[in-house]
C-alpha atoms as a PDB file:
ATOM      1  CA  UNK A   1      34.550   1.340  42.789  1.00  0.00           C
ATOM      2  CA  UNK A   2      38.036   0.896  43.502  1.00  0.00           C
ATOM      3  CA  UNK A   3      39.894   3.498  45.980  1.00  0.00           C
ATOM      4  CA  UNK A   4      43.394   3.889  45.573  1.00  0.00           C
ATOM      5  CA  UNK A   5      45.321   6.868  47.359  1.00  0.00           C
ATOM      6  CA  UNK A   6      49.387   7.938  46.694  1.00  0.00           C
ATOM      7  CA  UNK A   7      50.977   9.806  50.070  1.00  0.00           C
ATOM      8  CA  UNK A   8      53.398  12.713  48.896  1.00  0.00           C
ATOM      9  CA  UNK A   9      55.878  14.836  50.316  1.00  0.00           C
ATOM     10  CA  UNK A  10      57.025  18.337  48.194  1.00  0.00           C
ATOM     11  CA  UNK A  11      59.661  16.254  46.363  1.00  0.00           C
ATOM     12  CA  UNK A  12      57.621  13.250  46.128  1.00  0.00           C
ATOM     13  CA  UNK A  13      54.815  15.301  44.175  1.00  0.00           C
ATOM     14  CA  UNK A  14      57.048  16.760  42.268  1.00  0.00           C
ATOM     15  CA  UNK A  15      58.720  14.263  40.900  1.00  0.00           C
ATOM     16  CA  UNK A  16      55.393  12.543  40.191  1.00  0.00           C
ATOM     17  CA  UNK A  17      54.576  16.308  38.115  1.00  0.00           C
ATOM     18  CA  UNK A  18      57.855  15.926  36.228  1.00  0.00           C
ATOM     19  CA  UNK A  19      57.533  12.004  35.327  1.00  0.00           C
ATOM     20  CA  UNK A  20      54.273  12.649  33.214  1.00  0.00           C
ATOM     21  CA  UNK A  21      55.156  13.347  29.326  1.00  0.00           C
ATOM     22  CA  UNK A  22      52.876  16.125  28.713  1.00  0.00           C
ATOM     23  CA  UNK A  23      54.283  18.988  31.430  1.00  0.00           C
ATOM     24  CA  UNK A  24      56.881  21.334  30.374  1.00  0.00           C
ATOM     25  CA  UNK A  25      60.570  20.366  30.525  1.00  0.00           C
ATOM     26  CA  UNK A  26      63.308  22.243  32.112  1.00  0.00           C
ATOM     27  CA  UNK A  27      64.753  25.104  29.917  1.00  0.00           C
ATOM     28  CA  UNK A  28      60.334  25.694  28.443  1.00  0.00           C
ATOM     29  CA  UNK A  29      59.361  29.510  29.545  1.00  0.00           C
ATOM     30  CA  UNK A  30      56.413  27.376  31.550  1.00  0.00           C
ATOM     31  CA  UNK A  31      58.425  25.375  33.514  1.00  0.00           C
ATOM     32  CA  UNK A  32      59.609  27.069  36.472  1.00  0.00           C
ATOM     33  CA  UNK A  33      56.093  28.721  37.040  1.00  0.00           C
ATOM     34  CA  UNK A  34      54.871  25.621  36.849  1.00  0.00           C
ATOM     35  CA  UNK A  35      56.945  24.773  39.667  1.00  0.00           C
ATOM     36  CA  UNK A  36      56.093  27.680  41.621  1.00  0.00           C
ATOM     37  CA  UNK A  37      52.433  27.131  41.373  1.00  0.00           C
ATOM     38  CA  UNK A  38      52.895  23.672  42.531  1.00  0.00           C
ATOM     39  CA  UNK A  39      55.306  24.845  45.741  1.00  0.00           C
ATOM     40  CA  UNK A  40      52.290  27.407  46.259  1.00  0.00           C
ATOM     41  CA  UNK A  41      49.674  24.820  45.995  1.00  0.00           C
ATOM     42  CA  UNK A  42      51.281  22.127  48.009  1.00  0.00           C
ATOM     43  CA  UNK A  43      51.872  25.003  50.931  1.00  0.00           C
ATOM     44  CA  UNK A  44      48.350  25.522  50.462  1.00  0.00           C
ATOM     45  CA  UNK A  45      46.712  21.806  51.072  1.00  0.00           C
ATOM     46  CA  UNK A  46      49.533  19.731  52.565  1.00  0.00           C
ATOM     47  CA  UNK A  47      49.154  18.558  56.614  1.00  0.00           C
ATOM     48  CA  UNK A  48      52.256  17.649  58.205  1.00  0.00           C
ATOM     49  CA  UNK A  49      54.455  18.222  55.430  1.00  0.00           C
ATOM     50  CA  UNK A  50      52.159  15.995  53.094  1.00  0.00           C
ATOM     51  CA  UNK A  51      49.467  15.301  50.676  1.00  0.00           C
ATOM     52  CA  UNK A  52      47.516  12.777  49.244  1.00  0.00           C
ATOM     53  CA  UNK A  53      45.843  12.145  45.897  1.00  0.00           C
ATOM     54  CA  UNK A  54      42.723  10.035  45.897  1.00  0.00           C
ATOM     55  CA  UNK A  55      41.956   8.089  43.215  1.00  0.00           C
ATOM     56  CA  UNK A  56      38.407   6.425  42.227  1.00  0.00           C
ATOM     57  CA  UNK A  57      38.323   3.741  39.206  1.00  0.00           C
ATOM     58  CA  UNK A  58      35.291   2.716  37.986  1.00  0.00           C
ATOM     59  CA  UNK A  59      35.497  -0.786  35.847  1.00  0.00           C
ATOM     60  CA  UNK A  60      32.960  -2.148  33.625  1.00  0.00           C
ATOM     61  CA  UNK A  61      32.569  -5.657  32.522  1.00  0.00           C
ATOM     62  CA  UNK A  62      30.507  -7.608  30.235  1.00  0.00           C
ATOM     63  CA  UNK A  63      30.703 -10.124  27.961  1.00  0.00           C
ATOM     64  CA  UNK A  64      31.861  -9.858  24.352  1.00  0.00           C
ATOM     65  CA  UNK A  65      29.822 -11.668  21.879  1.00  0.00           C
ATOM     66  CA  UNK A  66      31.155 -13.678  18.337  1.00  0.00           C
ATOM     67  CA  UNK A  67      31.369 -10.784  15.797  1.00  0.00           C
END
């Protein structure tokens, strides 16, 4: 297993939030709640002003054989 972890500030995470293709875009009736939940959650968890997403990545290997 391979442990990876990103460091974020508020404006850090949100600008990670806003860079994936699937969450609302400014002007969508969702998007400024969506921004408010994550102010609300980032008050919530963060620890001196930041917080951190762990990641975990599994890979799998084998060998392919002639088809």
């Amino acid at each position: 297993m391979l442990e990876n972890r990103q460091v974020f500030d508020f404006e850090g995470l949100k600008g990670r939030l806003l860079s994936s293709s699937y969450t609302p875009e400014p002007g969508h009736a969702k998007y400024e709640p969506m921004l408010a939940e994550l102010q609300r959650i980032f008050d919530s968890y963060n620890q001196e002003g930041q917080v951190a997403i762990e990641y975990d990545t599994e890979v799998y290997y084998g060998r392919l054989l002639p088809g």
